[in-house]
Protein backbone atom coordinates (compact mmCIF):
# COMPACT_ATOMS: atom_id res chain seq x y z
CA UNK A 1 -25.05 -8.07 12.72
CA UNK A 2 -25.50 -10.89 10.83
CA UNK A 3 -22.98 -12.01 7.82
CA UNK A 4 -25.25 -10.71 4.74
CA UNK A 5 -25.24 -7.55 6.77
CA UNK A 6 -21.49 -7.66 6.67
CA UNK A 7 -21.04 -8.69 3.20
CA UNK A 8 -23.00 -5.28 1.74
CA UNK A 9 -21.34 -2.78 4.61
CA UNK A 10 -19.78 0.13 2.79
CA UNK A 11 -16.46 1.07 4.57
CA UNK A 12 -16.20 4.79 5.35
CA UNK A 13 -13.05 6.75 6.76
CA UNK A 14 -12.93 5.83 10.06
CA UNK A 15 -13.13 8.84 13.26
CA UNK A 16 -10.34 8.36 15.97
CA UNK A 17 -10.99 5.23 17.84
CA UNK A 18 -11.42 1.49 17.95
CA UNK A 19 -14.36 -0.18 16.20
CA UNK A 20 -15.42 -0.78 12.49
CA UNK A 21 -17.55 1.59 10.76
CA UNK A 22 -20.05 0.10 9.00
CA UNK A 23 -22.78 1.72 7.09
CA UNK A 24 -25.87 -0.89 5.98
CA UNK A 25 -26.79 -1.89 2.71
CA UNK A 26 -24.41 0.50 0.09
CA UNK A 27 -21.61 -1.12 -1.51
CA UNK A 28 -20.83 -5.13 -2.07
CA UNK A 29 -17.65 -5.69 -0.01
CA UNK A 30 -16.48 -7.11 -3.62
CA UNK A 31 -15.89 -3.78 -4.58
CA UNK A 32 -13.42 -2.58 -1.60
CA UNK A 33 -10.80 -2.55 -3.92
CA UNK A 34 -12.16 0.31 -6.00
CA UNK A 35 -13.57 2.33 -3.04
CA UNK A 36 -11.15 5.16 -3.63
CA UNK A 37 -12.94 6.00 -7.03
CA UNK A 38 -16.18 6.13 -4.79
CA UNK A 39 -17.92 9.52 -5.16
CA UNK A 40 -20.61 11.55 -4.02
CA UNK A 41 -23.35 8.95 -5.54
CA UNK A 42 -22.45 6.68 -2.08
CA UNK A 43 -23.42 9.26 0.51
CA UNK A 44 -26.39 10.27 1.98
CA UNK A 45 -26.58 13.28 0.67
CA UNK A 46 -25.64 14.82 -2.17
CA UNK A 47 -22.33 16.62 -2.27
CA UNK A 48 -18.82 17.47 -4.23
CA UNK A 49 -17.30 14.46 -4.62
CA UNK A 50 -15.86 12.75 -2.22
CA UNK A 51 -12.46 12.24 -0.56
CA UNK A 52 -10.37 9.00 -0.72
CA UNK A 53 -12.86 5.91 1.43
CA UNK A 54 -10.02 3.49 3.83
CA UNK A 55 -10.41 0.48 5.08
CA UNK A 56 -11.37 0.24 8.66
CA UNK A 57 -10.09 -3.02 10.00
CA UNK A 58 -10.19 -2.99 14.10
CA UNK A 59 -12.86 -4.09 16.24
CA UNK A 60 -14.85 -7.54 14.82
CA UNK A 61 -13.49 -10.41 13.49
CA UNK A 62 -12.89 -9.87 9.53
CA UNK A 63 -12.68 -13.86 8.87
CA UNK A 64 -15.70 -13.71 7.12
CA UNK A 65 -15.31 -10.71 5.12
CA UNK A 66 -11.76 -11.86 3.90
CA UNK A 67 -13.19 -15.05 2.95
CA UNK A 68 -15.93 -13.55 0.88
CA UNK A 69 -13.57 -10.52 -0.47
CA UNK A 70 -12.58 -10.81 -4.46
CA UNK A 71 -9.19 -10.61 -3.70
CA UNK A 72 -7.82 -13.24 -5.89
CA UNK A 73 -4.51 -14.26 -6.57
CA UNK A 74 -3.49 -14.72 -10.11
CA UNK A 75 -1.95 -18.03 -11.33
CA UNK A 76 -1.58 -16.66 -14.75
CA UNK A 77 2.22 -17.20 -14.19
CA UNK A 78 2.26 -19.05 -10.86
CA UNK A 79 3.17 -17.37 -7.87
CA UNK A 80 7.51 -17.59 -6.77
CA UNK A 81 8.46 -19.35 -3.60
CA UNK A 82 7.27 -17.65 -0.32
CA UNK A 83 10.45 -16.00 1.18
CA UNK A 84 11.03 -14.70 4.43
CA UNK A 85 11.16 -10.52 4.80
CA UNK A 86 12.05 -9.24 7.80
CA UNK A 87 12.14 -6.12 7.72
CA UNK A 88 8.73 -6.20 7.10
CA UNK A 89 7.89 -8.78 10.18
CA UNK A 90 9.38 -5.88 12.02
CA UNK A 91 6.58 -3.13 10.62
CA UNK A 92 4.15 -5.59 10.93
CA UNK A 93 4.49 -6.01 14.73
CA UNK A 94 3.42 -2.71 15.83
CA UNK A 95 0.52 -3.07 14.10
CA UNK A 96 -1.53 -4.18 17.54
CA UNK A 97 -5.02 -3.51 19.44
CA UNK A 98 -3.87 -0.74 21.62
CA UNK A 99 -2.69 1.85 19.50
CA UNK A 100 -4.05 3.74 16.55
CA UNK A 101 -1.97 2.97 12.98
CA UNK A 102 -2.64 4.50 9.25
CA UNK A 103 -1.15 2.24 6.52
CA UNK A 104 -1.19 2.82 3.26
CA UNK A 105 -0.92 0.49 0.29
CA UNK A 106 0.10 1.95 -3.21
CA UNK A 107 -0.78 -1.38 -4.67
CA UNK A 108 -4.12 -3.66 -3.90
CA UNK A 109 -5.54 -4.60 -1.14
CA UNK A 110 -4.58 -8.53 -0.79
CA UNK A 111 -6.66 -11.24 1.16
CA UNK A 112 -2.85 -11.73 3.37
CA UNK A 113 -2.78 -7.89 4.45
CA UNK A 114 -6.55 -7.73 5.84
CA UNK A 115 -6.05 -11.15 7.60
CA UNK A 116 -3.15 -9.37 9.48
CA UNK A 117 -5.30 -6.72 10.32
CA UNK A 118 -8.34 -8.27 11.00
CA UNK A 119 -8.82 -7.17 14.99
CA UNK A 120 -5.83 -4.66 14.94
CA UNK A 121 -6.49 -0.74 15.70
CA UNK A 122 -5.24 0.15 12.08
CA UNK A 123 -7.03 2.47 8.99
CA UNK A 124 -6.09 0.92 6.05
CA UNK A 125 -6.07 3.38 2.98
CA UNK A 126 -5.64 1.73 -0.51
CA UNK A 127 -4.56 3.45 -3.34
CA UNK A 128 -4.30 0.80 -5.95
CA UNK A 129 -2.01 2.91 -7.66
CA UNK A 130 1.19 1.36 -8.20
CA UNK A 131 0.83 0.05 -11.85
CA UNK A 132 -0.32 3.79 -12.69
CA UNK A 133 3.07 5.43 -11.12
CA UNK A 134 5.22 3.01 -12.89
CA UNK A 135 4.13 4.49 -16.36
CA UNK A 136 4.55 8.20 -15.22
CA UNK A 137 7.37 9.77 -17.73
CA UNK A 138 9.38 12.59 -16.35
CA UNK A 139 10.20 13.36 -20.31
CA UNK A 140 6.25 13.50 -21.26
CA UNK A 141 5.47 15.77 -18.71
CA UNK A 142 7.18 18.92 -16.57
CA UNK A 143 7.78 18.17 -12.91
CA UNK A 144 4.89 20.72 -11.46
CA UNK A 145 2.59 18.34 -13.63
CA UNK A 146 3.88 15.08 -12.95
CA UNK A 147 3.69 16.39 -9.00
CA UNK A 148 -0.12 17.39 -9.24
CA UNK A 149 -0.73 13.75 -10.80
CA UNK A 150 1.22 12.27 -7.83
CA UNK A 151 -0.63 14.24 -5.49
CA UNK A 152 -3.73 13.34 -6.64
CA UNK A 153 -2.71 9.34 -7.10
CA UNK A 154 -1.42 9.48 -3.42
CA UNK A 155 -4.15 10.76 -1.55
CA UNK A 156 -3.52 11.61 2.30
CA UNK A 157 -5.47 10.30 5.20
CA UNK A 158 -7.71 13.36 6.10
CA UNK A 159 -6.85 14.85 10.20
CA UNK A 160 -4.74 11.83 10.38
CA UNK A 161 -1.16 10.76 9.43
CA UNK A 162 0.26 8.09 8.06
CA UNK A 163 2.27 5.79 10.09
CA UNK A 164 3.23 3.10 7.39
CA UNK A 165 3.58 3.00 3.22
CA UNK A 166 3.60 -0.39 1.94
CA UNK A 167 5.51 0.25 -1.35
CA UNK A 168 6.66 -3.67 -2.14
CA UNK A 169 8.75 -3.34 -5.42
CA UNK A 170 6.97 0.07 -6.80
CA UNK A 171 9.95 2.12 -6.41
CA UNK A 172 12.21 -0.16 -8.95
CA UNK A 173 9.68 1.16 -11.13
CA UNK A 174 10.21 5.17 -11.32
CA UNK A 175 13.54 6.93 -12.75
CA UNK A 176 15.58 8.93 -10.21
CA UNK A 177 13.47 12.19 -11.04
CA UNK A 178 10.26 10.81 -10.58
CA UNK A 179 11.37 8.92 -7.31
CA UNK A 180 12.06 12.38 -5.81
CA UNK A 181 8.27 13.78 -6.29
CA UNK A 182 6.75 10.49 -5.58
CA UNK A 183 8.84 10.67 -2.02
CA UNK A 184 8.47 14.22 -1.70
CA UNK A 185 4.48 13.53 -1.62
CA UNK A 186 4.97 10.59 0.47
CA UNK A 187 6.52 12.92 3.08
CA UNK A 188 4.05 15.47 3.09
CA UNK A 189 1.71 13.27 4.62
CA UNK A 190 2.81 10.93 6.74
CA UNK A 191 3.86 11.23 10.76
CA UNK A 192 7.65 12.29 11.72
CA UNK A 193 9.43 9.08 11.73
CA UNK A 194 6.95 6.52 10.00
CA UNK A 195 8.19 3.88 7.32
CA UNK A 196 7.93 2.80 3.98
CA UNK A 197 8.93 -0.94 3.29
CA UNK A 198 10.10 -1.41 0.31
CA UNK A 199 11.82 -4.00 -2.00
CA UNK A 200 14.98 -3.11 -4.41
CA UNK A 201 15.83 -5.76 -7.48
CA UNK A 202 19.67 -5.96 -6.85
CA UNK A 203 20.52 -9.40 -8.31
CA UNK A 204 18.67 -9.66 -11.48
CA UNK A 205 19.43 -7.38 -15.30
CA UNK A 206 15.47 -7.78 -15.78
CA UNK A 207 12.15 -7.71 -13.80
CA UNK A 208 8.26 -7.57 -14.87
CA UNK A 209 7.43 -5.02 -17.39
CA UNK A 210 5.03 -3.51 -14.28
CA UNK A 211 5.04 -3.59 -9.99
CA UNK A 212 3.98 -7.08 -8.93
CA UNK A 213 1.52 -8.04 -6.29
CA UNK A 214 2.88 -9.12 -3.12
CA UNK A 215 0.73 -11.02 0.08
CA UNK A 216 1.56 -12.79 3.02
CA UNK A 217 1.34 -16.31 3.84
CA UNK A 218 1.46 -17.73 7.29
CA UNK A 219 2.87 -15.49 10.04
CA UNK A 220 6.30 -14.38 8.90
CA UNK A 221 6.56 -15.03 4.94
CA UNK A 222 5.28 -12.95 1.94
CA UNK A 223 4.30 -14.39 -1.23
CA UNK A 224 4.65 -13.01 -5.12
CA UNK A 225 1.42 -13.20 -5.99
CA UNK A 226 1.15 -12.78 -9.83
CA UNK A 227 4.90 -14.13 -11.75
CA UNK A 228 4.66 -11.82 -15.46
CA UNK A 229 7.80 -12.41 -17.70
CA UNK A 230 10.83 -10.44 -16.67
CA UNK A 231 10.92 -8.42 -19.24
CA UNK A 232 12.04 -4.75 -18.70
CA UNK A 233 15.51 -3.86 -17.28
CA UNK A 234 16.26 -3.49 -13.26
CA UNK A 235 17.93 -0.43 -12.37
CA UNK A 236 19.68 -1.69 -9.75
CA UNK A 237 19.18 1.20 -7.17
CA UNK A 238 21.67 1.44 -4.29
CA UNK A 239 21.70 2.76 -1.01
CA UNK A 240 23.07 5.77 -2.09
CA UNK A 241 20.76 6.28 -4.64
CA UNK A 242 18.00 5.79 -2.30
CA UNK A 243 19.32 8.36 0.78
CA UNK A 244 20.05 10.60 -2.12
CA UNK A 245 16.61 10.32 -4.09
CA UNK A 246 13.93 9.92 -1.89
CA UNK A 247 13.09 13.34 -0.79
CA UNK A 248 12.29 13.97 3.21
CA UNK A 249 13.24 10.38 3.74
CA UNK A 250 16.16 8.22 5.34
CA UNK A 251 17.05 4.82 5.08
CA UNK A 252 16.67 3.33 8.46
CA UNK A 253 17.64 -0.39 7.50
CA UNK A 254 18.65 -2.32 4.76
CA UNK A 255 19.06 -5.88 4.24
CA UNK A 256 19.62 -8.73 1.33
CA UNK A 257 17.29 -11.60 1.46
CA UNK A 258 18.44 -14.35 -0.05
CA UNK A 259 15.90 -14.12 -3.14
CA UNK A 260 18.08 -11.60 -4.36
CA UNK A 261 15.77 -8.96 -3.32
CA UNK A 262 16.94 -5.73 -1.32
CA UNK A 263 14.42 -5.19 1.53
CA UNK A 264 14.72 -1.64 2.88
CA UNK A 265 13.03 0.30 5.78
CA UNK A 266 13.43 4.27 5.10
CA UNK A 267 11.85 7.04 7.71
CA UNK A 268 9.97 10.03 6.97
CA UNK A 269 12.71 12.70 9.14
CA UNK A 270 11.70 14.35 11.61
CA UNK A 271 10.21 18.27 11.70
């Protein structure tokens, strides 16, 4: 298959096994970001709409299709000082060639995440959905609602489970209330014992008004990607808040980088 080929491949939910699913000639890889919006229109024939589209990344080399991809980095602000996380070095290793993972990231895709995957037997689902949670108001809106919007933002991975929720600093973002449906959802779908990585504010009164955008660089350090003015006040969540709060999880592991930042590692519990 030749690069052009590549470049227009639409990326459909991937069937158990290794490979990448490609299907000719549909969708500009420049839109991969948005597939989850994709509908009906993309099939071959015509149907209800359709279900959440992941990312496939296992099989071929993805070099090229990163480098052509439109994820780019903002420099509106300038990006913070690469930091070392890891906790999430530690997620990061079982992604391999041998065995079958679902990830899913509530934020963008970024050009860091599919270079880690790039050859690795993993379904990535993104569900670009973090700025969208962070405005959610548990005072605007009974819980049953705010639930059936969470549902629906947080789609599930069809047959499959997922192993691993990328959450980066998304859950400094929702009040105690809103924390328990979000994790509550987040449970519902993924395997007994997967993770969610996730970053608490601990040493700072004030962070951006919205979740920021976080990729890797090199092998073992992650990157802020966009830097917006710290404008909107941290809550500070603890560990107890967390183990009390986050609804048919556990917190596996916690540690304080020396950014300030609280990385955490939390299990869904077992049936």
């Amino acid at each position: 298959m030749s690069d052009e080929q590549r470049r227009v491949a639409l990326f459909q939910a991937q069937p158990e096994g290794l490979g990448l699913f490609l299907r000719p000639a549909a969708l500009s890889f420049a839109h991969v970001a948005g597939l989850h919006h994709t509908h009906s229109a993309l099939l071959g024939v015509k149907t209800a709409p359709a279900g959440c589209i992941g990312l496939v990344l296992a099989g071929p080399s993805m070099m090229t299709l990163v480098s052509s991809a439109s994820f780019k980095q903002s420099t509106s602000h300038g990006c913070d000082e690469p930091f070392s996380s890891p906790l999430f070095r530690e997620v990061a290793a079982q992604f391999d060639d041998t065995t079958r993972h679902v990830i899913l990231e509530l934020g963008s895709a970024s050009s860091g995440i599919l270079a880690l995957l790039q050859g690795k037997r993993c379904r990535l689902l993104v569900a670009n959905a973090a700025h969208t949670l962070s405005a959610l108001n548990e005072e605007s809106q009974d819980a049953e609602s705010l639930s059936q919007v969470v549902s629906t933002l947080i789609f599930d991975a069809g047959t499959e489970k997922v192993d691993t929720v990328l959450c980066w600093d998304l859950l400094n973002y929702l009040s105690l209330p809103l924390m328990k449906i979000f994790t509550s959802r987040l449970a519902t779908i993924m395997a007994p014992g997967g993770r969610v990585h996730a970053y608490i504010h601990s040493a700072d009164a004030t962070m951006p008004q919205y979740p920021q955008r976080y990729s890797l660089q090199g092998d073992d350090h992650v990157l802020r990607i966009n830097r917006d003015p710290d404008v909107r006040k941290t809550p500070r969540y603890s560990f107890g808040d967390l183990e009390k709060h986050a609804v048919g999880l556990h917190v596996d592991r916690s540690m304080l980088l020396r950014n300030g930042i609280q990385e955490y590692l939390l299990r869904a519990k077992q049936e």
